[in-house]
N, C-alpha and C. Protein backbone atom coordinates (compact mmCIF):
# COMPACT_ATOMS: atom_id res chain seq x y z
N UNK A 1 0.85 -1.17 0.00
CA UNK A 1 0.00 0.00 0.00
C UNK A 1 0.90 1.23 0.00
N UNK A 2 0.44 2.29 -0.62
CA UNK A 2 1.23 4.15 -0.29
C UNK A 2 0.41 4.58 -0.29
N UNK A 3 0.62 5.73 0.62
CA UNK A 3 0.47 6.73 0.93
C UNK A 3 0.94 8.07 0.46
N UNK A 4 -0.05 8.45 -0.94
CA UNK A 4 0.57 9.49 -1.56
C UNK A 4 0.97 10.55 -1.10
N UNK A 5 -0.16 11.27 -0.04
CA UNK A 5 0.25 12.38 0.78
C UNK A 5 1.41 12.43 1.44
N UNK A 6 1.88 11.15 2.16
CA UNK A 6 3.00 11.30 2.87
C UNK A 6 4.33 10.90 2.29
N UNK A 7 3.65 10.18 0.85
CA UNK A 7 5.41 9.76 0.05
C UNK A 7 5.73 8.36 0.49
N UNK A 8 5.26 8.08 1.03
CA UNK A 8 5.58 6.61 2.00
C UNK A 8 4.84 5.20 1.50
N UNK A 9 5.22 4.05 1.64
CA UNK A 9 4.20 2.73 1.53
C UNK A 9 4.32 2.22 2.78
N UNK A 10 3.30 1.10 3.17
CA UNK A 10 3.36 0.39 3.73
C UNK A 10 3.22 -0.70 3.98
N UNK A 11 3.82 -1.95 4.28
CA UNK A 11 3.41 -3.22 4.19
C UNK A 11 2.46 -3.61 5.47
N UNK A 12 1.48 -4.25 5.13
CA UNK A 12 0.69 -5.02 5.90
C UNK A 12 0.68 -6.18 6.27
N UNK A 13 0.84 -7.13 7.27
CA UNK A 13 0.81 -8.32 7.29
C UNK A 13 -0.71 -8.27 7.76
N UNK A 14 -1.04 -9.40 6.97
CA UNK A 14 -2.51 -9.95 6.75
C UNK A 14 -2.78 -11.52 7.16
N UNK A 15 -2.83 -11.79 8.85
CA UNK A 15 -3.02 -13.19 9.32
C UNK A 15 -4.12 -13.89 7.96
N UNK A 16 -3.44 -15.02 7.96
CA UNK A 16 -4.28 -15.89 7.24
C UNK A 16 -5.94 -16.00 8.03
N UNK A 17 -5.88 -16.11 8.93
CA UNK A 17 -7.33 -16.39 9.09
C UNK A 17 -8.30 -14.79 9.00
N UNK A 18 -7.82 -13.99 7.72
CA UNK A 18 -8.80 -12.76 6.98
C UNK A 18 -8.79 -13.43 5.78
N UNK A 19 -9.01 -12.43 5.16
CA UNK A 19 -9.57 -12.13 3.68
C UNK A 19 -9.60 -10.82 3.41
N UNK A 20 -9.06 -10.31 2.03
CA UNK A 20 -9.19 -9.10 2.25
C UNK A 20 -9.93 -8.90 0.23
N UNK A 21 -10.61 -7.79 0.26
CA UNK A 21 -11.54 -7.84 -1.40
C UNK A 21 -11.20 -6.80 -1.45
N UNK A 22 -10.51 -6.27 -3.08
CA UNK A 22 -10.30 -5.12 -3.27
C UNK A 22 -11.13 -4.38 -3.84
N UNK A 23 -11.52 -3.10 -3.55
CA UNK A 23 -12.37 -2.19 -4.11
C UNK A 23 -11.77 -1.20 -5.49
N UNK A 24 -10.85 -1.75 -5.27
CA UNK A 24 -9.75 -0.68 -6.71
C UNK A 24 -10.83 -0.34 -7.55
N UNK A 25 -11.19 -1.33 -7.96
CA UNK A 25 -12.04 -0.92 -9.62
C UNK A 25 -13.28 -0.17 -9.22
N UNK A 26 -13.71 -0.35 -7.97
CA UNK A 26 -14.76 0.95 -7.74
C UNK A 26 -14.33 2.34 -7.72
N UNK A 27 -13.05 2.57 -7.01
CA UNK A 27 -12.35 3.83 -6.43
C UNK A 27 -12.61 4.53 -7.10
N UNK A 28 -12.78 5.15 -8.58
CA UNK A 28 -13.60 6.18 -8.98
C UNK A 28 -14.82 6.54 -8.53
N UNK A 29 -15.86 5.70 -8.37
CA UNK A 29 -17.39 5.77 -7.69
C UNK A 29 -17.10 5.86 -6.07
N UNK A 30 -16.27 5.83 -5.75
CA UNK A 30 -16.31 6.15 -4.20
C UNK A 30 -16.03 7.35 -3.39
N UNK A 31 -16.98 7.58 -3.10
CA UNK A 31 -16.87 9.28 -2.44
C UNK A 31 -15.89 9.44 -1.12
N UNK A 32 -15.13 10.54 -1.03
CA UNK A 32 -14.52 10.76 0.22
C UNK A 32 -14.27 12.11 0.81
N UNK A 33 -15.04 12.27 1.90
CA UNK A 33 -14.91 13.70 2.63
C UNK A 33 -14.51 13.73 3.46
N UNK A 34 -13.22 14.98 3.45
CA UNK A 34 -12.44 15.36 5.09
C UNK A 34 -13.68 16.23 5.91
N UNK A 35 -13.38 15.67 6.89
CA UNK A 35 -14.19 16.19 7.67
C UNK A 35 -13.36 16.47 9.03
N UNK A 36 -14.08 16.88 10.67
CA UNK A 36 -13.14 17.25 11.56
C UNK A 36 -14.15 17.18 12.60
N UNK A 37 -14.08 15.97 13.73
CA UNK A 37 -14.68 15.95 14.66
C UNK A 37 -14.98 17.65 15.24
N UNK A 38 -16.12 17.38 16.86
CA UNK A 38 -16.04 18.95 17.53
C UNK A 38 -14.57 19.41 18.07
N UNK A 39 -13.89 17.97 18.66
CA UNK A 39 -12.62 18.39 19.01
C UNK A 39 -11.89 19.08 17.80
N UNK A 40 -11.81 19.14 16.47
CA UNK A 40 -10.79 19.24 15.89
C UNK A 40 -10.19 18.18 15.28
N UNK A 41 -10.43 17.39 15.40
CA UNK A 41 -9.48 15.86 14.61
C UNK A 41 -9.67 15.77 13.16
N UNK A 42 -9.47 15.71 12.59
CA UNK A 42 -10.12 15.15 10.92
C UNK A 42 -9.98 13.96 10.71
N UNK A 43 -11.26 13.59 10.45
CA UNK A 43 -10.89 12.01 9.49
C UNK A 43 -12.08 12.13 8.32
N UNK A 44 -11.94 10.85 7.53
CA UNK A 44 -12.25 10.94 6.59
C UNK A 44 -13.93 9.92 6.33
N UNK A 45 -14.64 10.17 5.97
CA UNK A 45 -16.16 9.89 5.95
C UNK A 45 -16.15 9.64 4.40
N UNK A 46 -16.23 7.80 4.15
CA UNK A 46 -16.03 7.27 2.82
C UNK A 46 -17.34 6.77 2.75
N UNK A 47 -18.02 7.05 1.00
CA UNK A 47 -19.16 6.59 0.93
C UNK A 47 -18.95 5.60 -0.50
N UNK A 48 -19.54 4.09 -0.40
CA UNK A 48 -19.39 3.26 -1.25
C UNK A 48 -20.16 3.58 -2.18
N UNK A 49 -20.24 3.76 -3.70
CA UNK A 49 -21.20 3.64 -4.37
C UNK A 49 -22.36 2.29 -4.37
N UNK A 50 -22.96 2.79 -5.33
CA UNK A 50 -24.47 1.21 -5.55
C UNK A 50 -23.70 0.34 -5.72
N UNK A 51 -23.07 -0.41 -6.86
CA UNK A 51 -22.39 -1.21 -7.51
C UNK A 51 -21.64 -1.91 -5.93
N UNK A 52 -20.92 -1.28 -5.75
CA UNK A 52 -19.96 -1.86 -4.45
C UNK A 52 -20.36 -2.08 -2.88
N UNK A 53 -21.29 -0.89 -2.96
CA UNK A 53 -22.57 -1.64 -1.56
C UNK A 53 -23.20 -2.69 -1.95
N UNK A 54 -23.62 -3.39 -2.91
CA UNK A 54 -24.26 -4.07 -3.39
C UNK A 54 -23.95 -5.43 -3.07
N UNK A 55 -22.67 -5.51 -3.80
CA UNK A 55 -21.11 -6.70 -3.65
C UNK A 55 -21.19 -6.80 -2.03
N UNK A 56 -20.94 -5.39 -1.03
CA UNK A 56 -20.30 -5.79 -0.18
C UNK A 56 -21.43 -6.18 1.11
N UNK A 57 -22.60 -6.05 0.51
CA UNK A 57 -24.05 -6.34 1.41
C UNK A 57 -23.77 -8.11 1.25
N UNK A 58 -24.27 -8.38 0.01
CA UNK A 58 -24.03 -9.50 -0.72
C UNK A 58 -23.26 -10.64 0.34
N UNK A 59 -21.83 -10.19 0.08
CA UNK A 59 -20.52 -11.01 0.97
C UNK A 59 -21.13 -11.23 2.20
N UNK A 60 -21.83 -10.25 2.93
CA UNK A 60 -21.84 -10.49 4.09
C UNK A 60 -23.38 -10.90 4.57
N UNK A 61 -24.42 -11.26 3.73
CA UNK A 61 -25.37 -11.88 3.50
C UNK A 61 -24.98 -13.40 3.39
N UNK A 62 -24.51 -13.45 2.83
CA UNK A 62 -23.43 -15.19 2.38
C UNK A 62 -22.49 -15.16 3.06
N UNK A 63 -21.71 -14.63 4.53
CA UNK A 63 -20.63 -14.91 4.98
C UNK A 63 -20.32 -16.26 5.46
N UNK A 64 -21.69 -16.92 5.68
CA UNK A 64 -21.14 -18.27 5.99
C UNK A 64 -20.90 -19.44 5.08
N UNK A 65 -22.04 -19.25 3.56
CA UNK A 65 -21.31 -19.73 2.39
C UNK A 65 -19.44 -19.47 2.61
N UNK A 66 -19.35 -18.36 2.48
CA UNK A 66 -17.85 -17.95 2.39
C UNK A 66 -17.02 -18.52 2.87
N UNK A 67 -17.23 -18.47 4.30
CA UNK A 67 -16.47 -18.88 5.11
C UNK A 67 -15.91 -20.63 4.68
N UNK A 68 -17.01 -21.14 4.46
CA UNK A 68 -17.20 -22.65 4.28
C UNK A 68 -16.53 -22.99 3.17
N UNK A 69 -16.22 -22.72 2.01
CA UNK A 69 -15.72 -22.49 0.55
C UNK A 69 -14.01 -21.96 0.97
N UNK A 70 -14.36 -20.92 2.31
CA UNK A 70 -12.27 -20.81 2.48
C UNK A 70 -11.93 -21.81 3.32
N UNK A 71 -12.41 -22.39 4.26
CA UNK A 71 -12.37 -23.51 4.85
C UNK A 71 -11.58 -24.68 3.97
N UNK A 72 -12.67 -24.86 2.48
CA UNK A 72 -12.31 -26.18 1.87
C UNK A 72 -11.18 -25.60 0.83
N UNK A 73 -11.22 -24.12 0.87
CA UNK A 73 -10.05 -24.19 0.03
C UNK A 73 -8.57 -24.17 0.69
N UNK A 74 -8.48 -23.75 2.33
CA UNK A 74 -7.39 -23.85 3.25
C UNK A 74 -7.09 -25.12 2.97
N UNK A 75 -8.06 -26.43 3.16
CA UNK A 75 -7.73 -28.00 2.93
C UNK A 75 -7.34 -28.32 1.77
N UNK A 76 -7.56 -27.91 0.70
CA UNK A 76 -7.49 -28.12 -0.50
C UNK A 76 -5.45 -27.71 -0.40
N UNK A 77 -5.48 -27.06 -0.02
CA UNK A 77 -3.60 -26.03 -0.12
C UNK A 77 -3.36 -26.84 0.99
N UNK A 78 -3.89 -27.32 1.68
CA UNK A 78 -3.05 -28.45 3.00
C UNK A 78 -2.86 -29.69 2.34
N UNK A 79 -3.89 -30.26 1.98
CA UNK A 79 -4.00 -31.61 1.11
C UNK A 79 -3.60 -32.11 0.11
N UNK A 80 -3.78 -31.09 -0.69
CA UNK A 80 -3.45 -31.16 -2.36
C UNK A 80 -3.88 -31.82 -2.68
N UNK A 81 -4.67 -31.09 -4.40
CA UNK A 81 -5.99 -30.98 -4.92
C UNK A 81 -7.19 -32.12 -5.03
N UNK A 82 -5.86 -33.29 -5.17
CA UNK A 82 -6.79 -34.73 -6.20
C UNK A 82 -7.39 -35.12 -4.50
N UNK A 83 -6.87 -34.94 -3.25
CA UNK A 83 -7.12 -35.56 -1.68
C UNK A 83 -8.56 -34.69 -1.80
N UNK A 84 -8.23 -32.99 -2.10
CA UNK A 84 -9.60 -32.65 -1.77
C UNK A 84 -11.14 -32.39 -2.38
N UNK A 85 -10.80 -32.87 -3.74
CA UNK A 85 -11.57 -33.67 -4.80
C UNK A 85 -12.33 -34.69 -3.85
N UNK A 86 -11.22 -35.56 -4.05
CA UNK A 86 -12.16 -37.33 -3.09
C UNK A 86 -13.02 -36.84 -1.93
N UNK A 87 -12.40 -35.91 -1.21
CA UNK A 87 -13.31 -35.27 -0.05
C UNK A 87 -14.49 -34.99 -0.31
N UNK A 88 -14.47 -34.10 -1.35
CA UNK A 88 -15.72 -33.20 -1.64
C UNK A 88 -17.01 -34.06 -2.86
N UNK A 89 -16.17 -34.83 -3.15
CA UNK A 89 -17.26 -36.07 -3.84
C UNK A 89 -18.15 -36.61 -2.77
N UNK A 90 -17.21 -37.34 -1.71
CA UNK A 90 -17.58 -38.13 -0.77
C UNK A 90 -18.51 -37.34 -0.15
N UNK A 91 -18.49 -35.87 0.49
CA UNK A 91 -19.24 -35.20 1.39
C UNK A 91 -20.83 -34.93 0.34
N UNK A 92 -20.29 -34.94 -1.25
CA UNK A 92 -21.51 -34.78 -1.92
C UNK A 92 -22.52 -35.83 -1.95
N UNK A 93 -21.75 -36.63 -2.15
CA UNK A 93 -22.58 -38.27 -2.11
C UNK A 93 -23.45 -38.38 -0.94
N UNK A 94 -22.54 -38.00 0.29
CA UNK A 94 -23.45 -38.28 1.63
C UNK A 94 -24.59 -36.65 1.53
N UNK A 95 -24.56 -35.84 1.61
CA UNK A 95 -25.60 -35.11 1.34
C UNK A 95 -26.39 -35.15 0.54
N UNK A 96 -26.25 -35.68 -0.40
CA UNK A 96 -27.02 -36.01 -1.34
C UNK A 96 -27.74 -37.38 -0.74
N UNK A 97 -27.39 -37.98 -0.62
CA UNK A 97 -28.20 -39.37 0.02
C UNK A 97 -29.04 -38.71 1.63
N UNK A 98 -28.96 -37.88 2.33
CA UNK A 98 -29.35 -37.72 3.11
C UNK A 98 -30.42 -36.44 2.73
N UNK A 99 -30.66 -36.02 1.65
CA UNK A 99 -31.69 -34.87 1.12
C UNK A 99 -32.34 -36.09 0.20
N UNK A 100 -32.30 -37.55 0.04
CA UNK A 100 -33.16 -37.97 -0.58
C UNK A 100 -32.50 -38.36 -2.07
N UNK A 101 -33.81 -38.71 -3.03
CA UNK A 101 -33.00 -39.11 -4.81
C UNK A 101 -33.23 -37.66 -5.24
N UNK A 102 -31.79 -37.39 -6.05
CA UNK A 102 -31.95 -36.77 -7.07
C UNK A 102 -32.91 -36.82 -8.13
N UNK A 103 -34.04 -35.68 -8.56
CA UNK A 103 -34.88 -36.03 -9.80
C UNK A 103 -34.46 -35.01 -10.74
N UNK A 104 -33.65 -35.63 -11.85
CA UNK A 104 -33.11 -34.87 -13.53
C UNK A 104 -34.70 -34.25 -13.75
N UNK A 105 -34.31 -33.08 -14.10
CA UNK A 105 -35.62 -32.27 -15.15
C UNK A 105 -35.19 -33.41 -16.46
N UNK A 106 -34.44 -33.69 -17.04
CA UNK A 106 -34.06 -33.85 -18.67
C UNK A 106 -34.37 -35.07 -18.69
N UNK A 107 -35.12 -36.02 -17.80
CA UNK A 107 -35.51 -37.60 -18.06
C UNK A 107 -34.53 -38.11 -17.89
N UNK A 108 -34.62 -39.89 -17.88
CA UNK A 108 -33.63 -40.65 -17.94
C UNK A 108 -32.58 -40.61 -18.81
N UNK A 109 -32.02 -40.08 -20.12
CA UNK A 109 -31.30 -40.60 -20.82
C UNK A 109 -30.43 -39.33 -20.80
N UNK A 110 -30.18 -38.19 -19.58
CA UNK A 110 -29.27 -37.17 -19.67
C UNK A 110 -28.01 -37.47 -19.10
């Protein structure tokens, strides 16, 4: 990351157990006003556009999809790939048998 105002970058370390989504491609649509508490402080009051409130309602409507999907992809980078394949067959098979038979819209011969 930099910091144009000050000339400077900075590195972040980012524990694995985040996630981080970049907004870059919104940053034109995103509003930002200095502003200055009663004390005097300034900070800055950022407003997301539609497009990117949208996304970021979204994510966190589904955070536990999410979560569940980085879960199997942490195993997937522990395991390696073809281990977490067999996994995720196997876990399909048993959910699937436990929601009952599959019925094809397309008839028998799809």
């Amino acid at each position: 990351m930099t910091c144009l105002s000050l000339s400077s970058s900075t590195i972040l370390q980012v524990p694995r157990t985040h996630v981080l989504f970049s907004l870059a491609s919104s940053a034109p649509k995103i509003s930002s006003q200095m502003l200055k508490t009663t004390g005097g402080h300034p900070f800055s009051l950022v407003t997301l556009d539609t497009y990117t409130a949208t996304i970021f309602e979204a994510l966190h409507q589904h955070s536990d999809a999410l979560y569940d999907a980085l879960v199997v992809l942490q195993k997937g980078i522990r395991l390696g790939i073809d281990q977490m394949v067999t996994e995720l067959e196997v876990k399909m098979r048993t959910d699937i048998s436990l929601k009952g038979p599959v019925r094809s819209k397309c008839g028998p011969n799809c």
